[in-house]
N, C-alpha and C. Protein backbone atom coordinates (compact mmCIF):
# COMPACT_ATOMS: atom_id res chain seq x y z
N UNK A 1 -30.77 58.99 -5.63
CA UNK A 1 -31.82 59.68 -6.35
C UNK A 1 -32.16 60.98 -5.65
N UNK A 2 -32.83 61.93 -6.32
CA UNK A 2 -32.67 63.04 -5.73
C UNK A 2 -34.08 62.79 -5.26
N UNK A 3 -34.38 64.16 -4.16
CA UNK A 3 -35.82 64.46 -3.81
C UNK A 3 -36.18 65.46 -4.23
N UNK A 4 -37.33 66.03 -4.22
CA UNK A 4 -37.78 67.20 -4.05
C UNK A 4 -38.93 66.80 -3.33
N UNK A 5 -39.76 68.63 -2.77
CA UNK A 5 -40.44 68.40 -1.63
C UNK A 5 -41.58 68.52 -2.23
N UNK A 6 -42.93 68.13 -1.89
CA UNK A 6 -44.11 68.08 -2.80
C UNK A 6 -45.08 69.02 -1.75
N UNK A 7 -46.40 69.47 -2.37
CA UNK A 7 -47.16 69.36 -1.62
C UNK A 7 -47.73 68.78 -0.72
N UNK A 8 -48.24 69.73 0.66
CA UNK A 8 -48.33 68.54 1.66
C UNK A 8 -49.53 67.54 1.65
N UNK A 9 -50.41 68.15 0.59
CA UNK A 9 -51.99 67.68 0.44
C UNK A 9 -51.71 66.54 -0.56
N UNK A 10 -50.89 65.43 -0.38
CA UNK A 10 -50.92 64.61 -0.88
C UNK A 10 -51.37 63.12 -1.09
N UNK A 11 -51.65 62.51 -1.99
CA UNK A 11 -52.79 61.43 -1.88
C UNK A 11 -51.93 60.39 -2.74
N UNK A 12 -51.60 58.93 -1.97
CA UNK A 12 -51.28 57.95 -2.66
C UNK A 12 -52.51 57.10 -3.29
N UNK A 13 -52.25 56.33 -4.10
CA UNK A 13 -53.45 55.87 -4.31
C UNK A 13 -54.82 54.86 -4.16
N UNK A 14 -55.94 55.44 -3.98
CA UNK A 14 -56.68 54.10 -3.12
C UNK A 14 -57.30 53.94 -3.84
N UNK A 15 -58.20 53.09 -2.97
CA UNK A 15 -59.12 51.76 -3.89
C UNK A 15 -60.49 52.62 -3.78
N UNK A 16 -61.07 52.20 -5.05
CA UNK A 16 -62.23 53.05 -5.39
C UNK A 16 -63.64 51.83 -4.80
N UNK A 17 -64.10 52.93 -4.13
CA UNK A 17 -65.44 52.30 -3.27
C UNK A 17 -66.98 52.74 -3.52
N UNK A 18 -67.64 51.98 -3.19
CA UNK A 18 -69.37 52.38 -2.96
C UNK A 18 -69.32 51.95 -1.66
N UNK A 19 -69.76 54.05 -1.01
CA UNK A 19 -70.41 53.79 0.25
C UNK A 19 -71.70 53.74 0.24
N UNK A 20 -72.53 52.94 1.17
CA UNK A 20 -74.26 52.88 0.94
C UNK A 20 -74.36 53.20 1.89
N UNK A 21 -75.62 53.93 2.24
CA UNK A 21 -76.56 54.33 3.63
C UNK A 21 -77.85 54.46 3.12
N UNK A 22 -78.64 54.74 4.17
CA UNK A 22 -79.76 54.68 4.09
C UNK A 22 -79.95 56.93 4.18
N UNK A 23 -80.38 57.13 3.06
CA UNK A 23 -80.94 58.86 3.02
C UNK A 23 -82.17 59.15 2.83
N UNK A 24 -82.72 59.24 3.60
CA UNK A 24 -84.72 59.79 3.62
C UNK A 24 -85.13 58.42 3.22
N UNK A 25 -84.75 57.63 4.03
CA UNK A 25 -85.52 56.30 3.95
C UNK A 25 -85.18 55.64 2.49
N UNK A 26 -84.53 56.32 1.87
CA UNK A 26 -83.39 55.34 0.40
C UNK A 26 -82.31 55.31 0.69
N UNK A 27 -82.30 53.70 -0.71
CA UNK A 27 -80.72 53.59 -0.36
C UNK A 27 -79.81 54.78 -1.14
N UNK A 28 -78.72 54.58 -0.99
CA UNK A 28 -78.08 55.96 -1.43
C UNK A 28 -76.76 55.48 -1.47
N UNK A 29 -75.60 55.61 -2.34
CA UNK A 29 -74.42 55.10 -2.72
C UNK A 29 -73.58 56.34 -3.30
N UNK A 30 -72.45 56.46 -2.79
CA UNK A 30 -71.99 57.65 -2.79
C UNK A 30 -70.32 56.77 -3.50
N UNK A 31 -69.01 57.48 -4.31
CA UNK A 31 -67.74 57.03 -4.95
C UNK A 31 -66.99 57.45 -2.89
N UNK A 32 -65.80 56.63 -2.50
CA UNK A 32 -65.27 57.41 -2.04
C UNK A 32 -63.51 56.39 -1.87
N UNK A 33 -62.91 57.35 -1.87
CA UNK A 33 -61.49 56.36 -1.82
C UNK A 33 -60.42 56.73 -0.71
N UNK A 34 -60.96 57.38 0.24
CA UNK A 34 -60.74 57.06 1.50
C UNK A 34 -60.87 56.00 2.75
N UNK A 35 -60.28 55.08 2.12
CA UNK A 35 -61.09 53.34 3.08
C UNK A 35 -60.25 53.07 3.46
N UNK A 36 -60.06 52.26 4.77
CA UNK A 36 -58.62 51.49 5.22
C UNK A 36 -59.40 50.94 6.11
N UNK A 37 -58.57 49.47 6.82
CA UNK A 37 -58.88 48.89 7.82
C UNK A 37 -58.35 48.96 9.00
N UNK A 38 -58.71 49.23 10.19
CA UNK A 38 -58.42 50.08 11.02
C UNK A 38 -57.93 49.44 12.48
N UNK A 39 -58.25 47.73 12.56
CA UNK A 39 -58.28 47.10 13.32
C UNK A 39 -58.87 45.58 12.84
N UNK A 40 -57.38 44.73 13.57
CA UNK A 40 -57.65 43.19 13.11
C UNK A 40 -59.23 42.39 14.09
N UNK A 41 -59.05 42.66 15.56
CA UNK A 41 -60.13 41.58 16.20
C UNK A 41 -60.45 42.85 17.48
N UNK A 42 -61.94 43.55 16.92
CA UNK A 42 -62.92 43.01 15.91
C UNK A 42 -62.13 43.76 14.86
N UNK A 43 -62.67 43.03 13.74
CA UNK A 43 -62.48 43.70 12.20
C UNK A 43 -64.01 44.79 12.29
N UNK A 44 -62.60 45.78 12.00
CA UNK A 44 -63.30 46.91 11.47
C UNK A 44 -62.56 48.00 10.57
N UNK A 45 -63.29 48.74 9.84
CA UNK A 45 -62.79 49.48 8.26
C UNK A 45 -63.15 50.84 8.84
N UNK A 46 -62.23 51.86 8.46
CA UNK A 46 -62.97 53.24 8.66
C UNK A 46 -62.71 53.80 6.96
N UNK A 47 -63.61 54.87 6.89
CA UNK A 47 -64.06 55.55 5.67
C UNK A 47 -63.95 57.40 6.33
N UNK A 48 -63.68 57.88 4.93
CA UNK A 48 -63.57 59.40 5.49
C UNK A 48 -63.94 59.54 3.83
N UNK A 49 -65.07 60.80 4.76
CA UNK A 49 -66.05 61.39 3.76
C UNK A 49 -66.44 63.14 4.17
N UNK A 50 -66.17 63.98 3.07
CA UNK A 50 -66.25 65.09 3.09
C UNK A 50 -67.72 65.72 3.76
N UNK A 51 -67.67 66.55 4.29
CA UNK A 51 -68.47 66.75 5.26
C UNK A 51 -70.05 67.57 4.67
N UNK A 52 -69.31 68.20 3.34
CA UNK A 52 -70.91 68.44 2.35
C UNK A 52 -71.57 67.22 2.25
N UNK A 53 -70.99 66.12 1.75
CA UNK A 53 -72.00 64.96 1.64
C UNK A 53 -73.28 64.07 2.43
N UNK A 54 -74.30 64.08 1.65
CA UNK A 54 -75.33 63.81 2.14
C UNK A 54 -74.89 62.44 2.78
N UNK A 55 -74.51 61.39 2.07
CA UNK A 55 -74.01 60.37 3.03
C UNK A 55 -73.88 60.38 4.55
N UNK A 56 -73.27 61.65 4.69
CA UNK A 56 -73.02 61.85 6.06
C UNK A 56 -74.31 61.57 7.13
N UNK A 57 -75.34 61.76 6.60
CA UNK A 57 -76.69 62.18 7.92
C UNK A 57 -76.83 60.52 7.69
N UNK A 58 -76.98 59.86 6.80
CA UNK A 58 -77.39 58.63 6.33
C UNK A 58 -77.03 57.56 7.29
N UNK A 59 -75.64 57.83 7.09
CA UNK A 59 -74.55 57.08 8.56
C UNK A 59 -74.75 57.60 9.87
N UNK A 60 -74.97 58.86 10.26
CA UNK A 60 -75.07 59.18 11.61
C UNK A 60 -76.08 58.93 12.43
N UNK A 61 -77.62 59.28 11.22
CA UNK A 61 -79.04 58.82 11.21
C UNK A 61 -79.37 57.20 11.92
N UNK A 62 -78.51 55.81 10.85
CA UNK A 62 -79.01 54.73 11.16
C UNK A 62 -77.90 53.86 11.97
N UNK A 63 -76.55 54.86 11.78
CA UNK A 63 -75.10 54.63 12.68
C UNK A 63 -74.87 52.76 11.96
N UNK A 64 -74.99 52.56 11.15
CA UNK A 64 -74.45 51.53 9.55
C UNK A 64 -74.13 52.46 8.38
N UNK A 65 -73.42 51.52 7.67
CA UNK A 65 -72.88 51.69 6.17
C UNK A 65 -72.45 50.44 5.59
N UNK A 66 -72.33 50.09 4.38
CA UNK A 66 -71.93 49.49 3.51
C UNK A 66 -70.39 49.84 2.65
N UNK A 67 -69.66 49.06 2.19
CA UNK A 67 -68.70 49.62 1.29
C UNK A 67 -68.72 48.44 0.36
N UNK A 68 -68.82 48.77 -0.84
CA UNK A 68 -68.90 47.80 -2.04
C UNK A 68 -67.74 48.34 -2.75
N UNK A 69 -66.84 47.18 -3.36
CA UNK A 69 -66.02 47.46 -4.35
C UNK A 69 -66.52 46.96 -5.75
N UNK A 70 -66.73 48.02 -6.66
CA UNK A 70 -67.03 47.88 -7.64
C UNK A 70 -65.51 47.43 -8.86
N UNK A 71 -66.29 46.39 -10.21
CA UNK A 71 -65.44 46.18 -10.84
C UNK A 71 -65.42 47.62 -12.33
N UNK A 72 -64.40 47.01 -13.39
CA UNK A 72 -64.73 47.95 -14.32
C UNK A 72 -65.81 48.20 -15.15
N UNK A 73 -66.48 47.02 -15.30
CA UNK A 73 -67.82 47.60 -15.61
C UNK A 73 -69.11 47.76 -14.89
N UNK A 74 -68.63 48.42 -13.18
CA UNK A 74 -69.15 49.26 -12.75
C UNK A 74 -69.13 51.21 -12.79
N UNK A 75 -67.58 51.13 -12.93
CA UNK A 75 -67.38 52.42 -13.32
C UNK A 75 -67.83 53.81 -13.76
N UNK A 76 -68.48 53.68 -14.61
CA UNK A 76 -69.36 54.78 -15.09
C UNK A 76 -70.37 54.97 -13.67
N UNK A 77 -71.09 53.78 -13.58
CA UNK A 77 -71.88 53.96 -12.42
C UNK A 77 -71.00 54.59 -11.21
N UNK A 78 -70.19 54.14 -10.41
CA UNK A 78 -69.21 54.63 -9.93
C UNK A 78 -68.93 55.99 -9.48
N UNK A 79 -69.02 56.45 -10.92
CA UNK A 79 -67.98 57.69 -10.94
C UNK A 79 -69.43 58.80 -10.53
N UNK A 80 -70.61 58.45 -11.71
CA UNK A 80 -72.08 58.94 -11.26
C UNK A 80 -72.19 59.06 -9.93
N UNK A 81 -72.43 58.35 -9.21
CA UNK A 81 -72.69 58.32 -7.95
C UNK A 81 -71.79 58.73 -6.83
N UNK A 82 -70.84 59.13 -7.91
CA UNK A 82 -69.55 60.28 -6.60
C UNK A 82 -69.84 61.75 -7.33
N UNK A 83 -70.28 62.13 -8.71
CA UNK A 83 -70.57 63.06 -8.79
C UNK A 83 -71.89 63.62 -8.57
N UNK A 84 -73.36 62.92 -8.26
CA UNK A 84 -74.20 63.28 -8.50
C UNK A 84 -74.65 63.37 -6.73
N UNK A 85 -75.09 64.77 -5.98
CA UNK A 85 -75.08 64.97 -5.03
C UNK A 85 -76.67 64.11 -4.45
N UNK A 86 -76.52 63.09 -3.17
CA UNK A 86 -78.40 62.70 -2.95
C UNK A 86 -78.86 64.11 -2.18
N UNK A 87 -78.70 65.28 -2.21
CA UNK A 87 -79.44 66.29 -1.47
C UNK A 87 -80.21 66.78 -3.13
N UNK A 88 -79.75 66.23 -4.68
CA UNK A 88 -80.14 66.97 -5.27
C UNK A 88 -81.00 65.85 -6.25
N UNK A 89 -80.71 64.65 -6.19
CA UNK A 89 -80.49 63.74 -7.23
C UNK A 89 -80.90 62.48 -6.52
N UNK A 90 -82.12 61.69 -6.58
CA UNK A 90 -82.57 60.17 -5.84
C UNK A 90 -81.43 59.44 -6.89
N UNK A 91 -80.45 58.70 -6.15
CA UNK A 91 -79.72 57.97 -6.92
C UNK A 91 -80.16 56.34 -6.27
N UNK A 92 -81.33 55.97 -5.88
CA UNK A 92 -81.74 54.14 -5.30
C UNK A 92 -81.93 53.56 -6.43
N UNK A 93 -82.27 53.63 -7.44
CA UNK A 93 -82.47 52.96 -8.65
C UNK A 93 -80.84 53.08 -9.77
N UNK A 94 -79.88 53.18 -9.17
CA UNK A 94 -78.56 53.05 -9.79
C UNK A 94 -78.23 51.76 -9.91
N UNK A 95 -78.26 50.92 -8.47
CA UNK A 95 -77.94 49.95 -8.79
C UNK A 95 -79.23 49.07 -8.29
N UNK A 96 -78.66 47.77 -8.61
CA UNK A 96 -80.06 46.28 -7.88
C UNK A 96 -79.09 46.65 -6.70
N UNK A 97 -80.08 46.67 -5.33
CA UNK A 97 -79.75 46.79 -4.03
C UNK A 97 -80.27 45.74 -3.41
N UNK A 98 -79.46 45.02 -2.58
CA UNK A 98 -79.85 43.68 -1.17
C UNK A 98 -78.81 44.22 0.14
N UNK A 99 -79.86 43.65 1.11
CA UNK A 99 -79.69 43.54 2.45
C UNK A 99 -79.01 42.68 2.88
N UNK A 100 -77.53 42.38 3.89
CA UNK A 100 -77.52 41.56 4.71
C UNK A 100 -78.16 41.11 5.94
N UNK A 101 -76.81 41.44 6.83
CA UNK A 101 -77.89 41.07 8.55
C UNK A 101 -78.55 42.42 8.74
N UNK A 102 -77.68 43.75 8.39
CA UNK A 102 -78.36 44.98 8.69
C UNK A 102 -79.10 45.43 7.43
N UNK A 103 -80.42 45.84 7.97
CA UNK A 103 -81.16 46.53 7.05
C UNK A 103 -81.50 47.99 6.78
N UNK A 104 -79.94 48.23 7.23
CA UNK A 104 -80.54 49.96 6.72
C UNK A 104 -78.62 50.15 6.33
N UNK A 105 -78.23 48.99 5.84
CA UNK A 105 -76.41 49.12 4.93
C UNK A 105 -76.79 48.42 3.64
N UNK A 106 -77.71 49.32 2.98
CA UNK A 106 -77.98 48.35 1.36
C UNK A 106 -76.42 48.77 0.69
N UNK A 107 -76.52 47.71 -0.22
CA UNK A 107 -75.65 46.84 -0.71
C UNK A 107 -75.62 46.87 -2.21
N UNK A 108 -74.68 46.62 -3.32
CA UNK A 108 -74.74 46.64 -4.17
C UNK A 108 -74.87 45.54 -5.14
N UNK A 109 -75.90 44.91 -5.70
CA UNK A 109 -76.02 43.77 -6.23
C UNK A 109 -74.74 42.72 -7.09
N UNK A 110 -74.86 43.93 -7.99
CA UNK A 110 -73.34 44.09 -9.36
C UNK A 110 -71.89 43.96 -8.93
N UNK A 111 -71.57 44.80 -7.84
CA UNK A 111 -70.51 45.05 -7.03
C UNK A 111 -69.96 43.44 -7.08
N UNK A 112 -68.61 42.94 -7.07
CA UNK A 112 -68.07 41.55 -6.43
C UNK A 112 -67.91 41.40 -5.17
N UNK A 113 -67.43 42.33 -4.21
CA UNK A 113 -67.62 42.31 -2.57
C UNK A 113 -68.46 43.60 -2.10
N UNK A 114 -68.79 43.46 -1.08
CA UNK A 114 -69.46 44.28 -0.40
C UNK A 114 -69.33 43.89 0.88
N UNK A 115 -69.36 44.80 2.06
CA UNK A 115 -68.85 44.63 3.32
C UNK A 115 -69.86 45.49 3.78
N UNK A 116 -70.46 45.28 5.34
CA UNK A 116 -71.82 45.75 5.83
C UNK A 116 -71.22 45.80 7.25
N UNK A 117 -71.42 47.47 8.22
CA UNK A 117 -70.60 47.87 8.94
C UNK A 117 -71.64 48.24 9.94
N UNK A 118 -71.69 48.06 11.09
CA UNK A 118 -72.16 48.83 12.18
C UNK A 118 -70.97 50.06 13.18
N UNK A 119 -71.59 51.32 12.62
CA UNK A 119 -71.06 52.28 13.37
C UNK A 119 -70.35 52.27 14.75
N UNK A 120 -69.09 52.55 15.20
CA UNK A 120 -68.49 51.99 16.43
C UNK A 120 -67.88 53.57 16.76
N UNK A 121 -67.20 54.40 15.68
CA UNK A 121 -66.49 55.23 16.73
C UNK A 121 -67.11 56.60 15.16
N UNK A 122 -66.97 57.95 15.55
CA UNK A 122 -66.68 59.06 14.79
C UNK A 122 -65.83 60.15 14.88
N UNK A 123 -65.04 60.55 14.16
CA UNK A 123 -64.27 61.67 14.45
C UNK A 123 -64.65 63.06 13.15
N UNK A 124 -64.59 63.50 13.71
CA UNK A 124 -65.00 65.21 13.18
C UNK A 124 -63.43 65.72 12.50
N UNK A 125 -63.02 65.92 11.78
CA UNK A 125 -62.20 66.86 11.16
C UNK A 125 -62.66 67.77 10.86
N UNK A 126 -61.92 68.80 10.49
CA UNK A 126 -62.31 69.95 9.80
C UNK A 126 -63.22 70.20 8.98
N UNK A 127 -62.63 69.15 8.24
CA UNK A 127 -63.29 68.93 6.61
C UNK A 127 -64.13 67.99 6.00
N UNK A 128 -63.47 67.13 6.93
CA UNK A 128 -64.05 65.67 6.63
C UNK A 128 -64.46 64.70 8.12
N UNK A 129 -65.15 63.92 8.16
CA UNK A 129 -65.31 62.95 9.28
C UNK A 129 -65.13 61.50 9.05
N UNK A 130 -64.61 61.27 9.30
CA UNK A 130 -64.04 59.60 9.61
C UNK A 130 -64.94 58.63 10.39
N UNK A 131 -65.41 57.56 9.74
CA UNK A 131 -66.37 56.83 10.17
C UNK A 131 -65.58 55.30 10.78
N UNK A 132 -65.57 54.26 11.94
CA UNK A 132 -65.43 53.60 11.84
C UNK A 132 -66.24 52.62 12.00
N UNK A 133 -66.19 51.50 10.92
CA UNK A 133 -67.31 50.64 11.07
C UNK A 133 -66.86 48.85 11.75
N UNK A 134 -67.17 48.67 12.68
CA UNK A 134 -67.22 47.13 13.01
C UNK A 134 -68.04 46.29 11.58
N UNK A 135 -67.20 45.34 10.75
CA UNK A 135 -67.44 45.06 9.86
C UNK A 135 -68.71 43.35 10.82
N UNK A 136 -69.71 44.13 9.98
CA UNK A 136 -70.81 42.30 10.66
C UNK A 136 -71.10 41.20 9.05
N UNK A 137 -70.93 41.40 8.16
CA UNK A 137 -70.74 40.73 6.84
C UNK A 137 -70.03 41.14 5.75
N UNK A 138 -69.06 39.89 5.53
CA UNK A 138 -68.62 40.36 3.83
C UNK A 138 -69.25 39.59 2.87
N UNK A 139 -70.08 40.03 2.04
CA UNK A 139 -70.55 38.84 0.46
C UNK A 139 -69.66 39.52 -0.54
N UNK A 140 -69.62 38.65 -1.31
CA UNK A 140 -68.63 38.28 -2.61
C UNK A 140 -68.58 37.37 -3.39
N UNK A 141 -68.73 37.70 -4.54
CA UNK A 141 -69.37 36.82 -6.07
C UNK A 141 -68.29 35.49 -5.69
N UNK A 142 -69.38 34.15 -5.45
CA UNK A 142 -68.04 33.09 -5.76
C UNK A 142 -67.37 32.79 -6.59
N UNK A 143 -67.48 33.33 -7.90
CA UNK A 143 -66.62 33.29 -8.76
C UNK A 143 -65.17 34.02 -8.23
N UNK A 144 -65.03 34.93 -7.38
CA UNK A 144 -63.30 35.83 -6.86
C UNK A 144 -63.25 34.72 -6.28
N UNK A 145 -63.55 33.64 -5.39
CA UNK A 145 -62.74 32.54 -4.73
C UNK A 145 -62.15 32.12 -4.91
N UNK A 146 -60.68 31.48 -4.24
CA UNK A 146 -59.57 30.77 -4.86
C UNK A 146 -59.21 30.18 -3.72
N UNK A 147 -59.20 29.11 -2.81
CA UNK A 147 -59.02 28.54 -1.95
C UNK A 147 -60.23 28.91 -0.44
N UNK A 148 -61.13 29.24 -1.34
CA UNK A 148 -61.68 30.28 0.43
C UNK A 148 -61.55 31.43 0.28
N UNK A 149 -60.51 32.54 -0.31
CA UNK A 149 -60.31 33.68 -0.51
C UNK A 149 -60.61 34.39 -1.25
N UNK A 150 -60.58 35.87 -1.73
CA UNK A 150 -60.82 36.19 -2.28
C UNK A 150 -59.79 36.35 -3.22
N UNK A 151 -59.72 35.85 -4.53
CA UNK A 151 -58.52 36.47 -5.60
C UNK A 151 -57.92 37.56 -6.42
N UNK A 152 -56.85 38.70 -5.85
CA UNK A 152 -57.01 39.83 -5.68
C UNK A 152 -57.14 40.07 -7.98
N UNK A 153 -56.48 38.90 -8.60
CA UNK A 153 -56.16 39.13 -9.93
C UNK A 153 -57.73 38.92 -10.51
N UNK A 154 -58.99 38.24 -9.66
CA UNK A 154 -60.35 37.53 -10.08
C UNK A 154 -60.89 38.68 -9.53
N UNK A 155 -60.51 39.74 -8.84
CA UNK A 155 -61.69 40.89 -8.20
C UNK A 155 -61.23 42.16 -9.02
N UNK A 156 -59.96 42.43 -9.36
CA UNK A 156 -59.73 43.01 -10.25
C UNK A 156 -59.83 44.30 -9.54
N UNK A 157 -59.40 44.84 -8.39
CA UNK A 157 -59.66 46.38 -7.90
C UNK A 157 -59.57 47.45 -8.63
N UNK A 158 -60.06 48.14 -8.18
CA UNK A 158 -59.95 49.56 -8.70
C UNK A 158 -59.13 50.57 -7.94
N UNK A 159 -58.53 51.62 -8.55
CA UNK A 159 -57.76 52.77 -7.65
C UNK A 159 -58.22 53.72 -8.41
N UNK A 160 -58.07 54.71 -7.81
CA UNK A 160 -57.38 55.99 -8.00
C UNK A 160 -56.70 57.41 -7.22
N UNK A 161 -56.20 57.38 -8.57
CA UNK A 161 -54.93 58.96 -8.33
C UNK A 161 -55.49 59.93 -8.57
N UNK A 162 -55.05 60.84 -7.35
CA UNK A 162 -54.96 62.08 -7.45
C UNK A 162 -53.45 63.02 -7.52
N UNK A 163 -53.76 64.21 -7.89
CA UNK A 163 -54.23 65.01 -8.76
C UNK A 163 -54.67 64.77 -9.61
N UNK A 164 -54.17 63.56 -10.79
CA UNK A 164 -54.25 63.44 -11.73
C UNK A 164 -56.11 63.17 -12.52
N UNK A 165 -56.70 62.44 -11.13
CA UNK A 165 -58.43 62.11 -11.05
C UNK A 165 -58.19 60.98 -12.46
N UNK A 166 -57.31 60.25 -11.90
CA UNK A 166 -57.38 59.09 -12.76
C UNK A 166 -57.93 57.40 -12.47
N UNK A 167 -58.73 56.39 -12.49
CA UNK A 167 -58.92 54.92 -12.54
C UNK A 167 -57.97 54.59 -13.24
N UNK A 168 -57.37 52.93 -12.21
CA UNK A 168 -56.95 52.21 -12.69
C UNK A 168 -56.86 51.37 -11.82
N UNK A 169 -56.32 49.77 -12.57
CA UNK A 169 -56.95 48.29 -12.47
C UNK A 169 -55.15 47.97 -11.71
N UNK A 170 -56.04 46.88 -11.02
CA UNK A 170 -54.76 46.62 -9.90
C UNK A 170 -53.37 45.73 -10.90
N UNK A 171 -52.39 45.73 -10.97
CA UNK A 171 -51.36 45.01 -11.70
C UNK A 171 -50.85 43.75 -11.55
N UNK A 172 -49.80 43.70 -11.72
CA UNK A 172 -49.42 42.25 -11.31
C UNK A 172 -48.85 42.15 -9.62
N UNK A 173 -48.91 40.78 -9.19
CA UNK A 173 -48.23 40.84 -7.90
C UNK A 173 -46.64 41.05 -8.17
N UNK A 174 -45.84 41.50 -7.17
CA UNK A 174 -44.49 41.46 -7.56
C UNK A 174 -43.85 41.32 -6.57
N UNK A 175 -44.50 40.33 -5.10
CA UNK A 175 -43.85 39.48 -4.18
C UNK A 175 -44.76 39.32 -3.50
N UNK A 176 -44.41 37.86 -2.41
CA UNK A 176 -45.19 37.74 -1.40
C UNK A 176 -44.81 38.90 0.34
N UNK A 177 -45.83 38.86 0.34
CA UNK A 177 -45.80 39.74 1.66
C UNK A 177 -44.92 38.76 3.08
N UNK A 178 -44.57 39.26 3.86
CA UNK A 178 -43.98 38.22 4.69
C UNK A 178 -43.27 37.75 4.63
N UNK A 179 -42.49 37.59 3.22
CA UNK A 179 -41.70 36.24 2.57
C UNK A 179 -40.47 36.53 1.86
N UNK A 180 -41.11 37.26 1.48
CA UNK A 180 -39.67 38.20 0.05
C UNK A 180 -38.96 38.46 0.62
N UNK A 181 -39.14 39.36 1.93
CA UNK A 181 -37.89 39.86 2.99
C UNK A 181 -37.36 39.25 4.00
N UNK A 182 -37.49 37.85 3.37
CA UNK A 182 -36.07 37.14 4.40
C UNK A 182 -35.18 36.22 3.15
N UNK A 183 -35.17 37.42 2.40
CA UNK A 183 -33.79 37.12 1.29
C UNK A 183 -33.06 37.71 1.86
N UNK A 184 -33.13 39.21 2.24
CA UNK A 184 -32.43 40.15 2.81
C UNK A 184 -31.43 39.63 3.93
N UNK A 185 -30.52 40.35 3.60
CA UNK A 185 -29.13 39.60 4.59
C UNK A 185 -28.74 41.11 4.97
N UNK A 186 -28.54 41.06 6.19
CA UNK A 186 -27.91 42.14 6.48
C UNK A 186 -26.43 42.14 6.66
């Protein structure tokens, strides 16, 4: 197959998130799809968030965050709350908000998981800053359970692509991890 060379500003596609912090003493929930997990023991997730965003003081301020994955009929809400700036716009009454162990990583009621982070490391980019959070709770609707776990086809993720600034719903599985590749014979 052939190649060609792409731009270097390129973005595969991630999972669409609600970050929460605490902004002027509200909660505050911002879209962002920069998330990954960054480390098995301790578990912890880092997030990277553009450096206009008010989010930012929210996290540095109470050094917690939240990340909620919203389903599709969170979306609209979602997408609101990645376009609507909190330096311009009180967005605490978007969603029903609860507390875990930390009380300044509100949480998204609606959301099916939500994960509640105490601040551990920061890095400054250019553009953006990278947060990493030591994860201290995950809640999640028991209905996604399927042995103890969460069921990735019962949580139903969300992504999106760029350029294109498109959502979409996670697909089918199309192997096990670990497993598939010891068909392979060399």
């Amino acid at each position: 197959m052939e190649k060609v060379q792409l731009d270097k500003n390129f973005f595969i596609p991630m999972p669409v998130t609600l970050i929460g912090s605490m902004y002027k003493g509200k909660p505050n929930f911002m879209a962002a799809g920069w998330v990954s997990r960054v480390n098995a023991n301790p578990p912890q997730i880092g997030i990277g968030i553009h450096q206009s965003h008010a989010t930012i003081e929210g996290i540095e301020e109470n050094k917690t965050f939240s990340i909620c994955f919203p389903n599709k009929e969170l979306l609209v809400k979602a997408d609101y709350v990645g376009i609507a700036s909190a330096k311009k716009t009180d967005k605490s009454h978007v969603f029903d908000v609860f507390y875990g162990n930390i009380k300044t990583a509100p949480m998204i009621q609606e959301a099916p998981l939500c994960i509640e982070c105490n601040l551990v490391h920061t890095y400054k980019g250019p553009t953006n800053t990278f947060f990493i959070g030591e994860i201290q709770g995950v809640h999640a609707e028991k209905s996604l359970l399927q042995d103890g776990k969460i069921s990735p086809k019962a949580m139903d993720y969300l992504f999106l692509t760029m350029p294109d600034n498109n959502y979409w719903s996670l697909g089918e599985s199309v192997g096990k991890a670990w497993s598939i590749g010891k068909q392979y014979k060399a």
